[in-house]
C-alpha atoms as a PDB file:
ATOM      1  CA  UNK A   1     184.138 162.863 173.406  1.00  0.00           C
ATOM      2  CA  UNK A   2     181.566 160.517 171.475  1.00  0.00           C
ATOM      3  CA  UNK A   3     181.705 158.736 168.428  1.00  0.00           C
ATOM      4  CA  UNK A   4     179.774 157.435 165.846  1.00  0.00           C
ATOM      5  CA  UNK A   5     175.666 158.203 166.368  1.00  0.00           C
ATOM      6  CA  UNK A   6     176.441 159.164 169.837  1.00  0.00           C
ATOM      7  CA  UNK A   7     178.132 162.455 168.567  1.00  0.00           C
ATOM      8  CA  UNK A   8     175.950 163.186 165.875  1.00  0.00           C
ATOM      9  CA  UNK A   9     172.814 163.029 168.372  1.00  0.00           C
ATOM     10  CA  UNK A  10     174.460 165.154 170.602  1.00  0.00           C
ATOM     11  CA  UNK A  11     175.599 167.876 167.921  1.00  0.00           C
ATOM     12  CA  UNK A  12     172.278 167.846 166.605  1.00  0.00           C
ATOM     13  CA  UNK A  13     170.819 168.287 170.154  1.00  0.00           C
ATOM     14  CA  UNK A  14     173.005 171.298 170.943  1.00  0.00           C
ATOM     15  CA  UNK A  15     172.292 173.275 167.312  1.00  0.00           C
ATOM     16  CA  UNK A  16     168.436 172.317 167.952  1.00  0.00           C
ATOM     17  CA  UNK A  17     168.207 173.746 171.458  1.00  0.00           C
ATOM     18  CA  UNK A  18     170.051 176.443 170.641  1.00  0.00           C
ATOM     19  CA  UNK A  19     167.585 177.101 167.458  1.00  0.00           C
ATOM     20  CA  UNK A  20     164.643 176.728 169.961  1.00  0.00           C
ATOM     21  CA  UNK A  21     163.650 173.651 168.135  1.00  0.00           C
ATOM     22  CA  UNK A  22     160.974 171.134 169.738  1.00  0.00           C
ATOM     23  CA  UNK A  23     162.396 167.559 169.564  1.00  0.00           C
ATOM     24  CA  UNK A  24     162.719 164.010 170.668  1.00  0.00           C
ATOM     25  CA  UNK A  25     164.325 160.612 170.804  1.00  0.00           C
ATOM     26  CA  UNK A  26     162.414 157.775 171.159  1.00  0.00           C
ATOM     27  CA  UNK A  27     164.886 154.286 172.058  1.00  0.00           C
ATOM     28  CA  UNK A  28     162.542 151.387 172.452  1.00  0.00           C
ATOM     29  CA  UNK A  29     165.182 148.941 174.258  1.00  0.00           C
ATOM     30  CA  UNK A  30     165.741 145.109 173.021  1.00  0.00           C
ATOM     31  CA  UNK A  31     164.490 146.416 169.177  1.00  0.00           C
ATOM     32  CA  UNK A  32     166.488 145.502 166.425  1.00  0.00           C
ATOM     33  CA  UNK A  33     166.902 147.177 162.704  1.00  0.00           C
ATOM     34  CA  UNK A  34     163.674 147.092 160.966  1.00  0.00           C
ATOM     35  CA  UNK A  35     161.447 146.015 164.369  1.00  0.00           C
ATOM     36  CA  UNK A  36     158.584 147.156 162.762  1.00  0.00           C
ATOM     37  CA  UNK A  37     158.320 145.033 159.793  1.00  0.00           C
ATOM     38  CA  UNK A  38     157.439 141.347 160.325  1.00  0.00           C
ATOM     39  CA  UNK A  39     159.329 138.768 158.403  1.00  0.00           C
ATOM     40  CA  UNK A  40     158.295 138.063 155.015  1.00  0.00           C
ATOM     41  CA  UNK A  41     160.121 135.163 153.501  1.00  0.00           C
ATOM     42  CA  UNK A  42     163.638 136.139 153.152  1.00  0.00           C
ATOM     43  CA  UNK A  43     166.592 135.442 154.997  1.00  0.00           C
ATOM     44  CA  UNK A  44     167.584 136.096 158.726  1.00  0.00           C
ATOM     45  CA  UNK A  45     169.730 139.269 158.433  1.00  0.00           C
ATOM     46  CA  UNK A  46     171.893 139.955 161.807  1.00  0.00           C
ATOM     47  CA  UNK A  47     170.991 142.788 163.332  1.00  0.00           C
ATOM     48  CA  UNK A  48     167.311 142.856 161.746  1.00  0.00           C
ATOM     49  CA  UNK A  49     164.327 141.756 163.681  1.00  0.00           C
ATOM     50  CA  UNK A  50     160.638 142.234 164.258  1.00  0.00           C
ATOM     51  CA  UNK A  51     159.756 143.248 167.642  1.00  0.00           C
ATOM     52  CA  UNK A  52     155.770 143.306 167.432  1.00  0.00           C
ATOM     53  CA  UNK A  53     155.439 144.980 171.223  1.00  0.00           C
ATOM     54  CA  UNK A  54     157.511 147.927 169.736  1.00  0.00           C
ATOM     55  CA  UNK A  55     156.446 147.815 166.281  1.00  0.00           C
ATOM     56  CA  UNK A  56     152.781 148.526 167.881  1.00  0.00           C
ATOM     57  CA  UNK A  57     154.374 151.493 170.273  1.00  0.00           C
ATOM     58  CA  UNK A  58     156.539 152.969 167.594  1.00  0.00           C
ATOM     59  CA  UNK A  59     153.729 153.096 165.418  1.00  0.00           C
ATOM     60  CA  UNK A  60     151.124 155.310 168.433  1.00  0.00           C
ATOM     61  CA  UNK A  61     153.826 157.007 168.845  1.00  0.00           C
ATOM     62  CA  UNK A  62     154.018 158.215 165.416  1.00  0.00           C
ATOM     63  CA  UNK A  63     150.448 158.644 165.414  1.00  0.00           C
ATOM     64  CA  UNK A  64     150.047 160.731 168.564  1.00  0.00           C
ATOM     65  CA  UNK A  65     153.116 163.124 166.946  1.00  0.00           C
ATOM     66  CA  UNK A  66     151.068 163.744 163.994  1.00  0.00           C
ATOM     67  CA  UNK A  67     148.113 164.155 166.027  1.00  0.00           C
ATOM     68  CA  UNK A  68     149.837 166.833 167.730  1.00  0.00           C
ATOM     69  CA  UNK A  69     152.202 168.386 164.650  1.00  0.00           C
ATOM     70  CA  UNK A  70     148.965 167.898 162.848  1.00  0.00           C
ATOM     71  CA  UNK A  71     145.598 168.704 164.755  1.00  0.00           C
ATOM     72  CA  UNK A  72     142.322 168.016 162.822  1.00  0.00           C
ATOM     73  CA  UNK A  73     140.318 170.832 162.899  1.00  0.00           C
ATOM     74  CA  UNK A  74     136.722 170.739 162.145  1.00  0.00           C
END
């Protein structure tokens, strides 16, 4: 028994496979809250944090989905 995100991830994994859905989960390790956005002037919030080395691979990653979800066609 899970808690928390844990459970919800794993309910929503169950109702997707079940619905034949196509999905994944990305966890880039040692990112924070908000990795992808670099710091502009405000306070240090705890548990919020750029993380440029993910930041970069979050965003291919996004781009290779859409790529995919997406295809240009000429």
């Amino acid at each position: 028994m899970g808690t928390g995100v844990v459970t919800a991830l794993v309910s929503r994994r169950r109702i997707s496979i079940a619905a034949g859905v196509d999905w994944r989960l990305v966890v880039y390790g040692g990112a924070l809250h908000a990795f992808h956005h670099p710091p502009v002037g405000h306070p240090v919030v705890p548990g919020v944090g750029y993380h440029p080395r993910h930041a970069q691979r979050a965003w291919r990653d996004v781009v290779d989905l859409l790529a995919e979800c997406l295809p240009v066609t000429e």
